[in-house]
PDB file of N, CA and C in Angstrom:
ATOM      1  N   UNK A   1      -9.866 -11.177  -9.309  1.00  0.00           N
ATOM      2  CA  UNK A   1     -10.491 -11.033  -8.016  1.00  0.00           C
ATOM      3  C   UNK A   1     -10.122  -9.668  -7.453  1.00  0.00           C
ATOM      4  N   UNK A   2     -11.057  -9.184  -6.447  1.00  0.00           N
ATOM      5  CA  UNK A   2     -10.246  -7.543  -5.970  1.00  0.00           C
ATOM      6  C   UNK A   2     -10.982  -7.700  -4.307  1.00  0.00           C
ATOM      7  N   UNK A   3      -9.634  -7.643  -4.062  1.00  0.00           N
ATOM      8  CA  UNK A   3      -9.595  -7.155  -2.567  1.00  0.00           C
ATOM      9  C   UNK A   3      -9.939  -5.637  -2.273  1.00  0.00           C
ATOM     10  N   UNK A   4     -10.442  -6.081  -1.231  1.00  0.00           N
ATOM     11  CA  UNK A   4     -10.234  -4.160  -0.600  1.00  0.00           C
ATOM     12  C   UNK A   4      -9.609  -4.367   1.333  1.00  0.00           C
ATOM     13  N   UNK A   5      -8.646  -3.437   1.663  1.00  0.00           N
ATOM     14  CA  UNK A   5      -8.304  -3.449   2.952  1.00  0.00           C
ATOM     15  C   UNK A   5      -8.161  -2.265   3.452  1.00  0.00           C
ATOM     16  N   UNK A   6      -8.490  -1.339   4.511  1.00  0.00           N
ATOM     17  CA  UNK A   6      -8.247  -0.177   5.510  1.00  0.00           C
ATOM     18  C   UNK A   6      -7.600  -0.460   6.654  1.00  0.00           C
ATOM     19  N   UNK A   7      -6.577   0.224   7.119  1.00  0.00           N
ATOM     20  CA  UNK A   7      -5.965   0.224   8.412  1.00  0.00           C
ATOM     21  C   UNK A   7      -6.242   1.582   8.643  1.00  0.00           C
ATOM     22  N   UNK A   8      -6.660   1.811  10.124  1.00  0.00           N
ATOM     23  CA  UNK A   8      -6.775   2.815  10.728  1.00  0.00           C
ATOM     24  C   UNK A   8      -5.643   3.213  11.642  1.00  0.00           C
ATOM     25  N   UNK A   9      -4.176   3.891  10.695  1.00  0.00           N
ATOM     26  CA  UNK A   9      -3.019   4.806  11.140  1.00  0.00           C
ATOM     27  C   UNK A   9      -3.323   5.305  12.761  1.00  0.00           C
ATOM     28  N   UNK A  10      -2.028   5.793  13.115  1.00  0.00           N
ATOM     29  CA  UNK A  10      -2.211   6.876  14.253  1.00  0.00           C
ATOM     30  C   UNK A  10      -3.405   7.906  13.907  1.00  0.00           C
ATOM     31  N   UNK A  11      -2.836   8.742  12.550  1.00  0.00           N
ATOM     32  CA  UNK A  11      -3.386   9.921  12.042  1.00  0.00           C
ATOM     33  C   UNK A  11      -3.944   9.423  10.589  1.00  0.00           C
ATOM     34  N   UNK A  12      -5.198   8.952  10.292  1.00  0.00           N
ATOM     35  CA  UNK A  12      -5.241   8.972   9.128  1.00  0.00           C
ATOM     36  C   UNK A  12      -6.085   7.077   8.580  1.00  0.00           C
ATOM     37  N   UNK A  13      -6.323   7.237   7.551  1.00  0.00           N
ATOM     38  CA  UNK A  13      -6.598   6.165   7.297  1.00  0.00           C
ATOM     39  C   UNK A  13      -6.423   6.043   5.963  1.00  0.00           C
ATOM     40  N   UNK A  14      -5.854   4.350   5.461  1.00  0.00           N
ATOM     41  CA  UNK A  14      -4.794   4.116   4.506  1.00  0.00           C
ATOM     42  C   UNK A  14      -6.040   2.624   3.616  1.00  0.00           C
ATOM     43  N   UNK A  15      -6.791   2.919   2.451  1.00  0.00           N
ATOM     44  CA  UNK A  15      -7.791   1.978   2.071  1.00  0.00           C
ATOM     45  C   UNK A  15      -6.763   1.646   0.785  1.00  0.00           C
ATOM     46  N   UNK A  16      -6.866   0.723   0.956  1.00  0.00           N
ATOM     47  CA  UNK A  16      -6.257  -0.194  -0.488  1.00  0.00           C
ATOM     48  C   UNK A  16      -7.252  -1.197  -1.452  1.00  0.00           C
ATOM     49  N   UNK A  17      -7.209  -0.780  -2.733  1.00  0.00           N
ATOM     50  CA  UNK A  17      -8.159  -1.761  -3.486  1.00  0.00           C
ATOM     51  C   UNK A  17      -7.143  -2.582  -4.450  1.00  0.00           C
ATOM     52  N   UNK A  18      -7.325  -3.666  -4.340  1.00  0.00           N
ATOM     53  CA  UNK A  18      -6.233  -4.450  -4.898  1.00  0.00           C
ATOM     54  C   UNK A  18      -7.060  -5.347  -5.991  1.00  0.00           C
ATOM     55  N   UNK A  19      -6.638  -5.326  -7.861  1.00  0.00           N
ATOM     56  CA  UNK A  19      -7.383  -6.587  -8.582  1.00  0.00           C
ATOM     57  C   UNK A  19      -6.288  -7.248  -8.967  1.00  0.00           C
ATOM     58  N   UNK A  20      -6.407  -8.443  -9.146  1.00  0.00           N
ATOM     59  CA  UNK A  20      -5.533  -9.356  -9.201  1.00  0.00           C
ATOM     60  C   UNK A  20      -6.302 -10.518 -10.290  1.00  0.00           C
ATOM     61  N   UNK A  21      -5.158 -10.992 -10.915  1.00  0.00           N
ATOM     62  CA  UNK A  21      -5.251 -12.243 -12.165  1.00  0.00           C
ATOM     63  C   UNK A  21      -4.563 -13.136 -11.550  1.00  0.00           C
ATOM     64  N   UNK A  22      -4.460 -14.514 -11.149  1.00  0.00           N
ATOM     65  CA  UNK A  22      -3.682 -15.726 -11.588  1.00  0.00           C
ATOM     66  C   UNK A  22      -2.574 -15.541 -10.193  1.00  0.00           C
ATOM     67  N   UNK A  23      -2.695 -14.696  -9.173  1.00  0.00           N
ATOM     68  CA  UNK A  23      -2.210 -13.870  -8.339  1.00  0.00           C
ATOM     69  C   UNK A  23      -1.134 -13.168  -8.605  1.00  0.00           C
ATOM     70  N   UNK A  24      -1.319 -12.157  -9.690  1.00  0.00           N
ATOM     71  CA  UNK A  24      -0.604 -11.264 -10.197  1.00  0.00           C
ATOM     72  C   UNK A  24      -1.288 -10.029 -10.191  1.00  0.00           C
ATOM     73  N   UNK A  25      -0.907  -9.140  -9.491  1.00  0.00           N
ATOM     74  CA  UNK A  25      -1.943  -7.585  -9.418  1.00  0.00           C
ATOM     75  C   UNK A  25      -1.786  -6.704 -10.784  1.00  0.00           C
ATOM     76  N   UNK A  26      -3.179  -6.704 -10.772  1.00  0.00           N
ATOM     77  CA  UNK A  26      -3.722  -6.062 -12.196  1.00  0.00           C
ATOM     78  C   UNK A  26      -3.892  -4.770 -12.391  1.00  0.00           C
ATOM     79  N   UNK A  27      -4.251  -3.883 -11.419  1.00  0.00           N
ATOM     80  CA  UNK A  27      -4.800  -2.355 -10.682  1.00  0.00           C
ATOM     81  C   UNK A  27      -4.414  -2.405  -9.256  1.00  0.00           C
ATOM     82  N   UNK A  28      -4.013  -1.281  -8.662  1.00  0.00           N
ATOM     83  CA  UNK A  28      -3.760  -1.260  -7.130  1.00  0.00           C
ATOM     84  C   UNK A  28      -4.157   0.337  -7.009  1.00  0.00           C
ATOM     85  N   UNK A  29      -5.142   0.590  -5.698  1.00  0.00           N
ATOM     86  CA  UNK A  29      -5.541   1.766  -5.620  1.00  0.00           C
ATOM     87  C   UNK A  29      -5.249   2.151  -4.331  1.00  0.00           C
ATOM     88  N   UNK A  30      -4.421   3.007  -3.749  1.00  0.00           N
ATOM     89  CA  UNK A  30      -4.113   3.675  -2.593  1.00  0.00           C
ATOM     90  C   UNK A  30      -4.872   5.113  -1.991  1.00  0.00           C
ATOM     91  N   UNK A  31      -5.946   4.723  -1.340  1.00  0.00           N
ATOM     92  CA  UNK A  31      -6.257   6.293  -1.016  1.00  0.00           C
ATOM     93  C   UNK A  31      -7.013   6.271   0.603  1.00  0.00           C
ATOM     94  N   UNK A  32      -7.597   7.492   0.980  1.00  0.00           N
ATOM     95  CA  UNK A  32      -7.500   7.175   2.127  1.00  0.00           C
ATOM     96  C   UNK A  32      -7.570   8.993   2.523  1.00  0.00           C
ATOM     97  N   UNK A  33      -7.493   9.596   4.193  1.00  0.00           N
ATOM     98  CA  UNK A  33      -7.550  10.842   4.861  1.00  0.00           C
ATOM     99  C   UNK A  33      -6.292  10.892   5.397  1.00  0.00           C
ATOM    100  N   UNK A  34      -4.868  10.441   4.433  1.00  0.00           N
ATOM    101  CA  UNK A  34      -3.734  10.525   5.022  1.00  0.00           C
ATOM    102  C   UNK A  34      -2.904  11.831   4.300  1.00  0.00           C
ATOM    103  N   UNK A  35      -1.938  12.281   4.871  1.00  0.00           N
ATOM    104  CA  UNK A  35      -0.841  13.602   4.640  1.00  0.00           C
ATOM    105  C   UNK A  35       0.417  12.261   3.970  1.00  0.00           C
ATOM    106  N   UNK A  36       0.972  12.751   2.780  1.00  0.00           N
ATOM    107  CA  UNK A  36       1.856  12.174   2.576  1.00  0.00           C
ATOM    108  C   UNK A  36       2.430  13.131   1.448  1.00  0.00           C
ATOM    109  N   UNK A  37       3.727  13.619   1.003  1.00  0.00           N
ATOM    110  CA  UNK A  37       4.325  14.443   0.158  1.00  0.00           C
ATOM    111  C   UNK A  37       5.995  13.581  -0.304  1.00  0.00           C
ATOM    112  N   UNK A  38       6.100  14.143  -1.462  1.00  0.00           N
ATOM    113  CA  UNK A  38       5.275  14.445  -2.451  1.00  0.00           C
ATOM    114  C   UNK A  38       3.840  13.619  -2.873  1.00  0.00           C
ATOM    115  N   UNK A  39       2.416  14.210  -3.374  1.00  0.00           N
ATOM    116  CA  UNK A  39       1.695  13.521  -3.758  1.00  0.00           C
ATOM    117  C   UNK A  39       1.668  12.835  -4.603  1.00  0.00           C
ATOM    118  N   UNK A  40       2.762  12.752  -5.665  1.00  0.00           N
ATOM    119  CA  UNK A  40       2.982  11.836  -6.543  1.00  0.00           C
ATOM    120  C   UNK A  40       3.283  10.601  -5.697  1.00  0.00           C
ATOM    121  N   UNK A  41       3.597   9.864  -4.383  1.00  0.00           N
ATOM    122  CA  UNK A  41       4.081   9.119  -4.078  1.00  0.00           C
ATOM    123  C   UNK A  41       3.274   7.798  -4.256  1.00  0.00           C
ATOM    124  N   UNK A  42       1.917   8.500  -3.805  1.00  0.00           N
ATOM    125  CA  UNK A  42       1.194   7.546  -3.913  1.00  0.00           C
ATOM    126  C   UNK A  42       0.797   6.806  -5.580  1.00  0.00           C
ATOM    127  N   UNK A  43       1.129   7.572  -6.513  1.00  0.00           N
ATOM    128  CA  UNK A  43       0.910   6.877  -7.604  1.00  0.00           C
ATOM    129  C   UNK A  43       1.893   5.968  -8.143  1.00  0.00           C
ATOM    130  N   UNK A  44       3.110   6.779  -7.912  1.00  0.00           N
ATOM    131  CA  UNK A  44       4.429   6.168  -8.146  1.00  0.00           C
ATOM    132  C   UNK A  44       4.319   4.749  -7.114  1.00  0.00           C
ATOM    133  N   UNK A  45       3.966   4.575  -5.729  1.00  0.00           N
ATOM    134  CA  UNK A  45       3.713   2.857  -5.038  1.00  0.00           C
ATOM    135  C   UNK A  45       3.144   2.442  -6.170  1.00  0.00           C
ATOM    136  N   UNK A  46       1.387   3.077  -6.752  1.00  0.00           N
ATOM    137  CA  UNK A  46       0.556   1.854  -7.345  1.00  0.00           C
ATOM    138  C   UNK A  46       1.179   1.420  -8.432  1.00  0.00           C
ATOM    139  N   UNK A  47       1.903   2.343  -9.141  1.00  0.00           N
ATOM    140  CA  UNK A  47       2.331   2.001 -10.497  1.00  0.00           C
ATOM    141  C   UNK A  47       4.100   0.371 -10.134  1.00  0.00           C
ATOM    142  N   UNK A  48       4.481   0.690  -8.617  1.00  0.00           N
ATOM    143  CA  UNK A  48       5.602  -0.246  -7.671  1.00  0.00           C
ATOM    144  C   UNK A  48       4.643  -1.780  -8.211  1.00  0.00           C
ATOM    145  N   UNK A  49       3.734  -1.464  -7.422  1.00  0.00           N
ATOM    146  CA  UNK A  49       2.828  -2.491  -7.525  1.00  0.00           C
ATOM    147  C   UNK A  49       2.178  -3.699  -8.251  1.00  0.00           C
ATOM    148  N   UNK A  50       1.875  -3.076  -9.405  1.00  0.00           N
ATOM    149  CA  UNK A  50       1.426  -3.444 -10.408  1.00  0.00           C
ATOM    150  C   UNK A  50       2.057  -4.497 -10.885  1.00  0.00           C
ATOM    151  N   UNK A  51       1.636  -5.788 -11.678  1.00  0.00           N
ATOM    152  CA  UNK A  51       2.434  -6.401 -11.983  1.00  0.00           C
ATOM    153  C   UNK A  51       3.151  -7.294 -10.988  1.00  0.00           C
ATOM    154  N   UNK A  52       2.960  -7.321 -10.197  1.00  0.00           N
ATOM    155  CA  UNK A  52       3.766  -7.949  -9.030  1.00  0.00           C
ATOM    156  C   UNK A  52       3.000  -9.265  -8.223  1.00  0.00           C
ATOM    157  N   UNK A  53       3.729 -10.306  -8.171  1.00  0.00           N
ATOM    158  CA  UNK A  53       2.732 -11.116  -7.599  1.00  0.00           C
ATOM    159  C   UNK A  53       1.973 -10.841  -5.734  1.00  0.00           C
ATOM    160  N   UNK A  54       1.575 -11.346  -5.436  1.00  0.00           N
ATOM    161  CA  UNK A  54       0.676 -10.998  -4.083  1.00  0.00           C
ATOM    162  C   UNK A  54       1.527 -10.874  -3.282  1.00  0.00           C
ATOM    163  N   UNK A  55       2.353 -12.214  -3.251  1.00  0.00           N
ATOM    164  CA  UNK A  55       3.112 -12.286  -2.188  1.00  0.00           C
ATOM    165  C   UNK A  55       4.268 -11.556  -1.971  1.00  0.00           C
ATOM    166  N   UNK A  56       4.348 -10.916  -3.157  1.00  0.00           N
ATOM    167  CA  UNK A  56       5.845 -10.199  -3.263  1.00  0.00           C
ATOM    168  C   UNK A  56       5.531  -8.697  -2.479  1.00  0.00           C
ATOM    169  N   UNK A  57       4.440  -8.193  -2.499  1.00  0.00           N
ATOM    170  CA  UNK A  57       4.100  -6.856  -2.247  1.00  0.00           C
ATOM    171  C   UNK A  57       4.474  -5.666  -0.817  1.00  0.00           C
ATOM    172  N   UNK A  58       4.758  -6.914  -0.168  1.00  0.00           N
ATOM    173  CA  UNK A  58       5.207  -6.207   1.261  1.00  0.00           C
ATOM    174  C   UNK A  58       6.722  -5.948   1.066  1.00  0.00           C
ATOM    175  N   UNK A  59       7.311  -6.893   0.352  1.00  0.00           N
ATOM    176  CA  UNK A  59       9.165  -6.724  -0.094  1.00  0.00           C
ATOM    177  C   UNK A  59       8.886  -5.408  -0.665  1.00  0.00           C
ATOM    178  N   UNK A  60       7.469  -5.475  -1.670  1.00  0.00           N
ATOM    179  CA  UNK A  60       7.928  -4.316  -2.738  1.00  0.00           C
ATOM    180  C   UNK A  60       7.575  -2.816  -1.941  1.00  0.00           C
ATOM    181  N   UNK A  61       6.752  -2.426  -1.100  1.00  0.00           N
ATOM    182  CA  UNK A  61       6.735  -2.033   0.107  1.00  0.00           C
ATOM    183  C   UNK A  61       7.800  -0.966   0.427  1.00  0.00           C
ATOM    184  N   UNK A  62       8.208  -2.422   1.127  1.00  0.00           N
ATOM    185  CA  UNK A  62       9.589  -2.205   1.900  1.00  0.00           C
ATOM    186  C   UNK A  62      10.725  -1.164   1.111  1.00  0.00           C
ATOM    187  N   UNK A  63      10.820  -2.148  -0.429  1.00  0.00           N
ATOM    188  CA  UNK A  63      12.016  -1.365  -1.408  1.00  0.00           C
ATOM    189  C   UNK A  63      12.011  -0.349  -1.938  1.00  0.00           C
ATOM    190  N   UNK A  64      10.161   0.425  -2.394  1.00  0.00           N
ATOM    191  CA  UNK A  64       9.841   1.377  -2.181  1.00  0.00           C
ATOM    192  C   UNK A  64      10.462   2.415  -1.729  1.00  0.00           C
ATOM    193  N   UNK A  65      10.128   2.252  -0.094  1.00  0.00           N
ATOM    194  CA  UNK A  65      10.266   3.047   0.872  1.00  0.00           C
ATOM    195  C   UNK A  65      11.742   3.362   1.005  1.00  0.00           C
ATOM    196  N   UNK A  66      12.470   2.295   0.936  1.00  0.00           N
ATOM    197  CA  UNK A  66      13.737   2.793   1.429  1.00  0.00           C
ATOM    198  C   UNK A  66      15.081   3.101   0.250  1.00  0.00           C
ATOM    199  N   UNK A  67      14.382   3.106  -1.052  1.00  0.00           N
ATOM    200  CA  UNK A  67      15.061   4.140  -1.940  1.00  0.00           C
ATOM    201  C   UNK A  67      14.547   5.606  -1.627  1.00  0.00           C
ATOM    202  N   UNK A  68      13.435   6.255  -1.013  1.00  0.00           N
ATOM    203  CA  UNK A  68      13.171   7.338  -1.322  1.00  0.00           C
ATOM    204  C   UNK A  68      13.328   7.897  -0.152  1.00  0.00           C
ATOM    205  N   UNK A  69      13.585   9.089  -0.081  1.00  0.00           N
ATOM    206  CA  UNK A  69      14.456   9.651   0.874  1.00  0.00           C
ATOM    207  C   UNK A  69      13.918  11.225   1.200  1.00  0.00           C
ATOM    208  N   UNK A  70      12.940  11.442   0.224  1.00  0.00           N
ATOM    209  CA  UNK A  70      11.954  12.715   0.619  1.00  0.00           C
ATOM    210  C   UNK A  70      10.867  12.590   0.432  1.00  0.00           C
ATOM    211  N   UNK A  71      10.658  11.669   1.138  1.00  0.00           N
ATOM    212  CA  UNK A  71       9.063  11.312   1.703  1.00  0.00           C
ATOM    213  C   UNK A  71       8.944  11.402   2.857  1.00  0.00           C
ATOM    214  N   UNK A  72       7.817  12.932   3.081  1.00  0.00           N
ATOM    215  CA  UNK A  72       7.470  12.830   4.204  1.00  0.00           C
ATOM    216  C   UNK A  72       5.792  12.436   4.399  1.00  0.00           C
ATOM    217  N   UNK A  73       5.783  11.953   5.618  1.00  0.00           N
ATOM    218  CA  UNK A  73       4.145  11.397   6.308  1.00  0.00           C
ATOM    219  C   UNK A  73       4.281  11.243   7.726  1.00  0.00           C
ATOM    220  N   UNK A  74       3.835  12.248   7.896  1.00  0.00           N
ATOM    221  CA  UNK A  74       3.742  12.366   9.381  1.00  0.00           C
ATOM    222  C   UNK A  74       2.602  11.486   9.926  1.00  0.00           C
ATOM    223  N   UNK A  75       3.292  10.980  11.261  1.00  0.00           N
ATOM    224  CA  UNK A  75       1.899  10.337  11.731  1.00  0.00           C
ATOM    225  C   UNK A  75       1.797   8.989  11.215  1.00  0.00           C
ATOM    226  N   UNK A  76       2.550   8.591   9.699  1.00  0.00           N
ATOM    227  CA  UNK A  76       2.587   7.596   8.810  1.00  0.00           C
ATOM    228  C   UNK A  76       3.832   6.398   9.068  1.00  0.00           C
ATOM    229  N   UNK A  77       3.785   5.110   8.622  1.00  0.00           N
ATOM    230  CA  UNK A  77       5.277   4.581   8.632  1.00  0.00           C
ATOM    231  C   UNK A  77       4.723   3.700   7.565  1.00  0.00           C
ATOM    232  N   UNK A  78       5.665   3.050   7.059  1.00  0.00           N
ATOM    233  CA  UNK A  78       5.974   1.630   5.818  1.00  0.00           C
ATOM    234  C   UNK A  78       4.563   0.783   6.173  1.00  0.00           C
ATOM    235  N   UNK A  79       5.378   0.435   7.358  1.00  0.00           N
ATOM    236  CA  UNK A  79       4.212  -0.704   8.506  1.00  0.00           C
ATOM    237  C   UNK A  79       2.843  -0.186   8.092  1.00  0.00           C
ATOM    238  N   UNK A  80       1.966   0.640   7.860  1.00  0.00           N
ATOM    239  CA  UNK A  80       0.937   1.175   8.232  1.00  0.00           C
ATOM    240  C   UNK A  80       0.572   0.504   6.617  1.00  0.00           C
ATOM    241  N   UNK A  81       1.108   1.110   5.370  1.00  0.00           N
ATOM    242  CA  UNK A  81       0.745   0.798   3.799  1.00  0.00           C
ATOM    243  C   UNK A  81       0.814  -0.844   3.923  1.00  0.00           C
ATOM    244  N   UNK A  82       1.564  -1.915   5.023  1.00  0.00           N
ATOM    245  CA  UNK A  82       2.153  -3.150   4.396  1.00  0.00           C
ATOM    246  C   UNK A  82       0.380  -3.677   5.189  1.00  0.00           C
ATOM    247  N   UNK A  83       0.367  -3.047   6.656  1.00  0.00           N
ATOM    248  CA  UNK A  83      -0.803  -4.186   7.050  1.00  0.00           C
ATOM    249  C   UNK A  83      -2.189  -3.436   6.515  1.00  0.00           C
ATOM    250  N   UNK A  84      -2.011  -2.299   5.872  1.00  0.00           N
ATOM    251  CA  UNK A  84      -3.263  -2.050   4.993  1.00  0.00           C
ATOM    252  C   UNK A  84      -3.866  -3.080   3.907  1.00  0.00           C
ATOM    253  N   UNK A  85      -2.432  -3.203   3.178  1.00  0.00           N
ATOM    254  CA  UNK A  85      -2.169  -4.671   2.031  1.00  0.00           C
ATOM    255  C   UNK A  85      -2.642  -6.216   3.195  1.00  0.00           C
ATOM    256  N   UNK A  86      -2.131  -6.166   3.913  1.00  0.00           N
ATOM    257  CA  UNK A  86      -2.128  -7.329   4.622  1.00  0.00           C
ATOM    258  C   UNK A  86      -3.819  -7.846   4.711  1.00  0.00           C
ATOM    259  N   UNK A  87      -4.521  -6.724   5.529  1.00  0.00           N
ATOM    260  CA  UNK A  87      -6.005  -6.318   5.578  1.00  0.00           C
ATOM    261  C   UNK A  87      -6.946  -6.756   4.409  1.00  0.00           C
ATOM    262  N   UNK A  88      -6.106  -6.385   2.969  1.00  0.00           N
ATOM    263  CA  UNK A  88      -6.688  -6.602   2.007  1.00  0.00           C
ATOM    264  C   UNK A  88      -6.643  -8.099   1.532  1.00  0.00           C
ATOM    265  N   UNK A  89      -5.851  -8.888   1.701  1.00  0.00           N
ATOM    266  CA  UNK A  89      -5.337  -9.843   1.496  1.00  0.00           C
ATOM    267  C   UNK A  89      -5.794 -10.947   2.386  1.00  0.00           C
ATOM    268  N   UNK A  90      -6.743 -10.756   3.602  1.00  0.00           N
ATOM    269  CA  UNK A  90      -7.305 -11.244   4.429  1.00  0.00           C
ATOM    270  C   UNK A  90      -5.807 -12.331   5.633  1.00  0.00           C
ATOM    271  N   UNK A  91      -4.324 -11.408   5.744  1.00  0.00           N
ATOM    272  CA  UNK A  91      -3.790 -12.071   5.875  1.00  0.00           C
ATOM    273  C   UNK A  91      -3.591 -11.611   7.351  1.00  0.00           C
ATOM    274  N   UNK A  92      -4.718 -10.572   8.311  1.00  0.00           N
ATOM    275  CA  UNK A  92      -4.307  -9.917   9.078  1.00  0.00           C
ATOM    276  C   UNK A  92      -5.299 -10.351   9.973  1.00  0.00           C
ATOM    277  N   UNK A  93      -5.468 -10.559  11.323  1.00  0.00           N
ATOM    278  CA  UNK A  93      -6.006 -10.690  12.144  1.00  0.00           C
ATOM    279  C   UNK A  93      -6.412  -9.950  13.513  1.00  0.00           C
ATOM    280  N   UNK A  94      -6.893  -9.422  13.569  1.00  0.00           N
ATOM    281  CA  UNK A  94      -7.423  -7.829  14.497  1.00  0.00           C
ATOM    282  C   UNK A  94      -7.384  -8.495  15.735  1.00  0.00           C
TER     283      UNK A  94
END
């Protein structure tokens, strides 16, 4: 199955395409009109991702984020990538 979710950031907007097996993510695609450095970051999340069941994804998120320590995104926070996922996941309510 493949989700898709957008949150519209302070600065920026954060689209997530999510496919999933058996609820285990199969492909995860992060892109979007956001500033984030290094640009590898964003591949290095999808590749976080992968493999991971649904529900686990906001932990994985989280653990992500707070090993890495030169990541900058202005304008950006954790929160912004988790309810993008959330969005996608139809687990968010506007």
């Amino acid at each position: 199955m493949r989700y898709l979710g957008e949150h519209k950031a302070r600065k920026g907007l954060i689209r997530v395409e999510i496919e999933e097996r058996d609820g285990i993510v199969e492909d995860v695609k992060i892109t979007g009109d956001f500033f984030i450095y290094p640009e590898s970051v964003v591949d290095e999340l999808e590749n976080a991702l992968k493999g991971r069941k649904l529900k686990e994804l906001e932990a994985v998120v989280d653990d992500f984020f707070s090993m890495r320590h030169d990541i900058e995104m202005p304008y950006l926070n954790v929160e912004d990538f988790k309810l993008a996922i959330k969005k996608a996941l139809g687990e968010w309510n506007e």
